[in-house]
C-alpha atoms as a PDB file:
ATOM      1  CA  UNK A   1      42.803  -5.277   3.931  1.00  0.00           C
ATOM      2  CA  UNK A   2      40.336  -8.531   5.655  1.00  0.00           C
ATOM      3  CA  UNK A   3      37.484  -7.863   7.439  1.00  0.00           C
ATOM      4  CA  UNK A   4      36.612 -10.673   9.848  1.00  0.00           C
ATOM      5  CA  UNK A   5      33.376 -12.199   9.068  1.00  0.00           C
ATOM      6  CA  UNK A   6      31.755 -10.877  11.920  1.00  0.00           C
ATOM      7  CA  UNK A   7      32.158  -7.549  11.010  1.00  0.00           C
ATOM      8  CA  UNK A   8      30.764  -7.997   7.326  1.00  0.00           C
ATOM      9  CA  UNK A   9      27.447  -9.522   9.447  1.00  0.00           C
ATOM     10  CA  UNK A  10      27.321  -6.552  10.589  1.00  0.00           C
ATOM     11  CA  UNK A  11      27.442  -4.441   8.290  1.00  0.00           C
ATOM     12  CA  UNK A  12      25.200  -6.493   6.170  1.00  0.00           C
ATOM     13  CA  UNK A  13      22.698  -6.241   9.509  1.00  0.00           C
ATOM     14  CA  UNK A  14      23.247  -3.091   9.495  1.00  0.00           C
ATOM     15  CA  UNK A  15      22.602  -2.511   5.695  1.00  0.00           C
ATOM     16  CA  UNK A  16      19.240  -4.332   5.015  1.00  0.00           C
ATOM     17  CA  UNK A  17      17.907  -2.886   8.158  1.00  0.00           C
ATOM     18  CA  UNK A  18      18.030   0.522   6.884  1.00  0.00           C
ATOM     19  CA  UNK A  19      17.867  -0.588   2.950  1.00  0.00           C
ATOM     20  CA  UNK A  20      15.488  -3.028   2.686  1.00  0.00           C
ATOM     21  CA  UNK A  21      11.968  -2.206   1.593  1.00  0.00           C
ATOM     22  CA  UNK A  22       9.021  -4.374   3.290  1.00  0.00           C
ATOM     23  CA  UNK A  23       5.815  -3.345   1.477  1.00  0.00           C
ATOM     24  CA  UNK A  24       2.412  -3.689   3.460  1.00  0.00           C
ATOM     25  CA  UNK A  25       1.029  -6.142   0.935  1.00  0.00           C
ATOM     26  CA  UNK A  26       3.798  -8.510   1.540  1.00  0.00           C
ATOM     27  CA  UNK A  27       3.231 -11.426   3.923  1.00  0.00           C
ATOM     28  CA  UNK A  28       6.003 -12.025   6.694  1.00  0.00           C
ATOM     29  CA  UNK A  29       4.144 -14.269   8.618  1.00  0.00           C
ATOM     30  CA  UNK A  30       4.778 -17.939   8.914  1.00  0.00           C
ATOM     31  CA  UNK A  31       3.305 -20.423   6.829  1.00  0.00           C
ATOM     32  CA  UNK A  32       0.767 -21.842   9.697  1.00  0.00           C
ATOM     33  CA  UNK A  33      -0.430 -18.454  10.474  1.00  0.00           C
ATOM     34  CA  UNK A  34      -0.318 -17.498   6.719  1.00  0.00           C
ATOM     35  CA  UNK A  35      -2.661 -20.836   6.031  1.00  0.00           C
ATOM     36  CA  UNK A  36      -5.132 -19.496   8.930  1.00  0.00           C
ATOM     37  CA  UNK A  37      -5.654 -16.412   7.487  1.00  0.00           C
ATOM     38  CA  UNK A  38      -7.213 -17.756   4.381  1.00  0.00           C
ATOM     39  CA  UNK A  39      -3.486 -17.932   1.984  1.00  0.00           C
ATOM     40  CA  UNK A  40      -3.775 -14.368   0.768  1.00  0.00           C
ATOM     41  CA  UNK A  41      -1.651 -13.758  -1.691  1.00  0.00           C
ATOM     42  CA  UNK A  42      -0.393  -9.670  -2.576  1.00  0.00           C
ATOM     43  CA  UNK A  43      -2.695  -8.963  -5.355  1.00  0.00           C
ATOM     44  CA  UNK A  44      -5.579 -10.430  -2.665  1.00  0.00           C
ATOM     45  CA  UNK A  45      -3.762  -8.585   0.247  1.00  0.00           C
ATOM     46  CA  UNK A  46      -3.441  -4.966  -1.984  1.00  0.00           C
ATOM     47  CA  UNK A  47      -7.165  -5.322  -3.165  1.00  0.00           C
ATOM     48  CA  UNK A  48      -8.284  -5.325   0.624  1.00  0.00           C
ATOM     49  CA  UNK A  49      -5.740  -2.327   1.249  1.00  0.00           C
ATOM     50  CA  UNK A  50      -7.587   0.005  -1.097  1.00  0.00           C
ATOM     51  CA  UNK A  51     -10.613  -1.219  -0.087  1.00  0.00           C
ATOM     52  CA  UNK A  52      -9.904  -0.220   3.170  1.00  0.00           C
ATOM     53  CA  UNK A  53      -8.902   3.497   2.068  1.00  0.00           C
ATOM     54  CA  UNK A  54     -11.474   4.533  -0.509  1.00  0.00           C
ATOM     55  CA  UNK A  55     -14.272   3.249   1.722  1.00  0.00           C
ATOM     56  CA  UNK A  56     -13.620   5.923   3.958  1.00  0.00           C
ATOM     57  CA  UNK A  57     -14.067   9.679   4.046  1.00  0.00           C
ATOM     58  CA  UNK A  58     -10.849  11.534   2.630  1.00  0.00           C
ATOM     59  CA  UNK A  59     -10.378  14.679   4.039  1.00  0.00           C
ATOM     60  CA  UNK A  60      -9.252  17.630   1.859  1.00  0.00           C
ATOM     61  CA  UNK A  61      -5.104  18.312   2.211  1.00  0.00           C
ATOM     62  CA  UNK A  62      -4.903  21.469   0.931  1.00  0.00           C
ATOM     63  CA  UNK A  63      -7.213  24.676   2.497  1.00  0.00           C
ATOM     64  CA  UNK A  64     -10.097  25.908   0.701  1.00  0.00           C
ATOM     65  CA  UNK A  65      -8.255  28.969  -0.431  1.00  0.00           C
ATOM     66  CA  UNK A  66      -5.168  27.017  -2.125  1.00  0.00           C
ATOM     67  CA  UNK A  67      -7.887  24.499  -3.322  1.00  0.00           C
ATOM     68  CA  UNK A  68      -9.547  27.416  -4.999  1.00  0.00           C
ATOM     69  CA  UNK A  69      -6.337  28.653  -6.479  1.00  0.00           C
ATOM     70  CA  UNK A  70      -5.821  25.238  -8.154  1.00  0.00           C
ATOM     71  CA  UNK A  71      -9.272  24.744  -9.686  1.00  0.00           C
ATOM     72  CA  UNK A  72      -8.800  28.127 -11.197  1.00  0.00           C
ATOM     73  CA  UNK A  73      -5.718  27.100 -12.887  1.00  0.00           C
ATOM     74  CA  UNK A  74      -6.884  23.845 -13.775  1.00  0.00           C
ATOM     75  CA  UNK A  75     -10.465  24.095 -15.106  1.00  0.00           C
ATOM     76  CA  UNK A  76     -11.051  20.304 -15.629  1.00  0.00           C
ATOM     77  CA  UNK A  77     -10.251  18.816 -12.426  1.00  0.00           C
ATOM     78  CA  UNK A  78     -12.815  16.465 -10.413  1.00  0.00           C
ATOM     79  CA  UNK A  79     -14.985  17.353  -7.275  1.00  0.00           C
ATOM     80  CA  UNK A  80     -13.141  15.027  -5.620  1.00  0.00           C
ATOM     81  CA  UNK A  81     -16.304  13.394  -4.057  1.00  0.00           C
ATOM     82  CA  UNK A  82     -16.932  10.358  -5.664  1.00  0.00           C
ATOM     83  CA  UNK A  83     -17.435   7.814  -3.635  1.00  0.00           C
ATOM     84  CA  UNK A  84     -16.380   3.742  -3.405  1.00  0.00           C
ATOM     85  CA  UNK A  85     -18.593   1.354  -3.278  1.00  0.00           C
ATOM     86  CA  UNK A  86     -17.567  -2.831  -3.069  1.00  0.00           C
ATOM     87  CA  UNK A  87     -18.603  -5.047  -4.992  1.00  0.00           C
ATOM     88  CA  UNK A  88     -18.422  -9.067  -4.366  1.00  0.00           C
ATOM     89  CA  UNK A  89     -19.809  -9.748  -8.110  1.00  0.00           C
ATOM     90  CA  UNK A  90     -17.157  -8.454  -9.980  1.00  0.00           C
ATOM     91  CA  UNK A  91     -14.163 -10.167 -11.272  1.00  0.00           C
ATOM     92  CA  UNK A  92     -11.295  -7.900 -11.637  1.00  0.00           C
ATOM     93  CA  UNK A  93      -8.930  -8.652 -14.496  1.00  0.00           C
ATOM     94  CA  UNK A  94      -6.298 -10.747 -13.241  1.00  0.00           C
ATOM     95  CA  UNK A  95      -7.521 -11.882  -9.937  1.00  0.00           C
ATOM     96  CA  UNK A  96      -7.553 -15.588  -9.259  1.00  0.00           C
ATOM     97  CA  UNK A  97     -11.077 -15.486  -7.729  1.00  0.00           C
END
């Protein structure tokens, strides 16, 4: 059996639109517009990210009662209320900074 090659475009199409996995960090952008905005790279682009989450409040998922019911269970766990604070003068291990 031949398929005609417009009909394996397709399904190709078809296949990395629904497959494909396009993580936040990664840059799509053209290379002008990638230039403007300073050349981030992922690790650069994945620092901000976090930055970005633990700098704000996280609210509790679970009720207060099922909360409870865990801590019992698990005597060691943390408060959970530690807080993030960003630093410029540090040099994390790895970074290219």
């Amino acid at each position: 059996m031949s398929v005609s090659w417009p009909e394996v475009k397709k399904r190709v199409i078809f296949t990395v639109g629904t497959a494909a996995v396009l993580p936040e960090v990664a840059m799509r952008d053209m290379r002008a517009t990638w230039q403007e905005k300073g050349r981030p790279d992922a690790h650069t682009r994945a620092l901000s990210k976090a930055s970005s989450i633990l700098s704000h409040d996280n609210p509790t998922v679970f009720s207060s009662e099922v909360d409870l019911k865990i801590r019992a269970r698990f005597k060691n766990l943390v408060a959970g209320t530690a807080g993030w604070e960003k630093r410029d003068d540090l040099r994390i291990c790895g970074s290219r900074s």
